[in-house]
Protein backbone atom coordinates (compact mmCIF):
# COMPACT_ATOMS: atom_id res chain seq x y z
CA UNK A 1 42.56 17.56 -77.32
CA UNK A 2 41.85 18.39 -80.91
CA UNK A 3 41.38 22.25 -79.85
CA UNK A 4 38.36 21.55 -77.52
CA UNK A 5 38.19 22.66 -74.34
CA UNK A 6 38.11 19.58 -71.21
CA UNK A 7 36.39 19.59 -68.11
CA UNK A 8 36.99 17.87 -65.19
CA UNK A 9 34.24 15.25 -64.34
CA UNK A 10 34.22 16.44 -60.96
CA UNK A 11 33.40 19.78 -62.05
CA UNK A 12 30.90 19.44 -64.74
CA UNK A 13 29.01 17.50 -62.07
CA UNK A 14 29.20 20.56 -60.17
CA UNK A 15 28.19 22.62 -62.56
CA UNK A 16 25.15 20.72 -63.76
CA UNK A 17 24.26 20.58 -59.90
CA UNK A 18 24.38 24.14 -59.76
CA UNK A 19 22.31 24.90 -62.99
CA UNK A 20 19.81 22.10 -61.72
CA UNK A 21 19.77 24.36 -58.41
CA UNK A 22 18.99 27.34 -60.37
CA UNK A 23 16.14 26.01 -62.16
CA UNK A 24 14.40 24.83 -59.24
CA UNK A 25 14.68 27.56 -57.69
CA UNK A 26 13.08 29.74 -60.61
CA UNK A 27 9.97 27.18 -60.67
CA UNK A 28 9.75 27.46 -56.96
CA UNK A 29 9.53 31.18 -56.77
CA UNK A 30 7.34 31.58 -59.46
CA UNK A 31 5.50 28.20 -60.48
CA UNK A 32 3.28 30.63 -62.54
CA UNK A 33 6.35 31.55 -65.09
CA UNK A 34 5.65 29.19 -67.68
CA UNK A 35 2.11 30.31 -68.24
CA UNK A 36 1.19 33.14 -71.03
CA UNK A 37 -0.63 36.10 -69.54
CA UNK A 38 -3.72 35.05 -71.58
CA UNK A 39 -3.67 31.44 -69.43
CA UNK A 40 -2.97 32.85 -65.96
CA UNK A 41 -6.04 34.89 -67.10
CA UNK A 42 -7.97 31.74 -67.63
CA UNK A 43 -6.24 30.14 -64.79
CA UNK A 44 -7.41 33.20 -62.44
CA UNK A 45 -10.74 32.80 -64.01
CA UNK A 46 -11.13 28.71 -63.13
CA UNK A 47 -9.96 29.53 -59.76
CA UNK A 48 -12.52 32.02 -59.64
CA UNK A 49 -15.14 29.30 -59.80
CA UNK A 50 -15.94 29.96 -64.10
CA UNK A 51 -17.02 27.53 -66.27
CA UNK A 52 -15.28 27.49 -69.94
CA UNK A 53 -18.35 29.16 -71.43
CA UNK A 54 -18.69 32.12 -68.52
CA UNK A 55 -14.66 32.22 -69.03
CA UNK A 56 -15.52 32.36 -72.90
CA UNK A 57 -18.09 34.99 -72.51
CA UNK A 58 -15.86 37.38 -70.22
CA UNK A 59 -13.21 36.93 -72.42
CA UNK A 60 -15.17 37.44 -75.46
CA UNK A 61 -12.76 34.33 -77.03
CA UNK A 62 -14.75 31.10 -78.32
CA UNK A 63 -15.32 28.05 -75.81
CA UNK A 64 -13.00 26.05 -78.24
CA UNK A 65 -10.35 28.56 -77.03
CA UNK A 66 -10.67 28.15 -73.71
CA UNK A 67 -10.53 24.99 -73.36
CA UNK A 68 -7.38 24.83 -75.57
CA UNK A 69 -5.72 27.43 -72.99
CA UNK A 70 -7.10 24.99 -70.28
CA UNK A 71 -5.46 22.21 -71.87
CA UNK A 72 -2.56 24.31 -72.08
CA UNK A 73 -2.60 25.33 -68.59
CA UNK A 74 -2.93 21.24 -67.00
CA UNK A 75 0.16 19.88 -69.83
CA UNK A 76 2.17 22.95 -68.11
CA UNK A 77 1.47 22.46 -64.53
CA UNK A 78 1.45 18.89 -64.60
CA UNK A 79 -1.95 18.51 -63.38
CA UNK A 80 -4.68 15.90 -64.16
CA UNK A 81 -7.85 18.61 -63.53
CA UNK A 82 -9.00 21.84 -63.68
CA UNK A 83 -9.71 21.48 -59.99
CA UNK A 84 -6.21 20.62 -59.13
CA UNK A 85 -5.18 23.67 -61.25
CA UNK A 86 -7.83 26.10 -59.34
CA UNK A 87 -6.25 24.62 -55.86
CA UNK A 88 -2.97 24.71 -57.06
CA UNK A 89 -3.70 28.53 -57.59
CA UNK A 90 -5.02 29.32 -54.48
CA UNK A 91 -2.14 27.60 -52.91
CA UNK A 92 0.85 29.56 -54.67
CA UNK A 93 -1.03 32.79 -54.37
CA UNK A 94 -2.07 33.72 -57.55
CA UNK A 95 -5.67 33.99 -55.92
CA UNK A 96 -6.19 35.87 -52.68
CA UNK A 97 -9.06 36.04 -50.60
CA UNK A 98 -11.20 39.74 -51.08
């Protein structure tokens, strides 16, 4: 077939499956992947009970950055708020009680 190689439908379902599969799994183990280490910093810090300009001041970044990485951090997670984020943290673990 013109020198390209042909897969069987059957099969590239399968194999779509099983890179779907995959995927998941790498979100579900570590929902936190997708973040930079400068937002789970932030993200540690909201969870922590900070506002932007106590997150800004331990940071020693501008308030205009933070809430850029806070922006950053809801678009990534899919979340609406930073208090869904903050829950959302406690609940996978990146926060644990002292």
């Amino acid at each position: 077939m013109n020198g390209e190689s042909t897969m069987n439908p059957r099969v590239a379902a399968r194999v779509v499956q099983e890179i779907r599969a995959a995927s998941s799994n790498k979100a579900e183990a570590n929902p936190f992947a997708i973040l930079s280490e400068r937002e789970l910093e932030v993200l540690r810090l909201i969870a922590g009970g900070l506002t932007n300009s106590e997150i800004a001041e331990r940071l020693f970044i501008s308030e205009k950055t933070v809430k850029g990485h806070v922006s950053n951090i809801l678009s990534k997670l899919h979340m609406l708020d930073r208090t869904k984020a903050a829950v959302f943290a406690w609940e996978h673990g990146l926060m644990r009680p002292d």
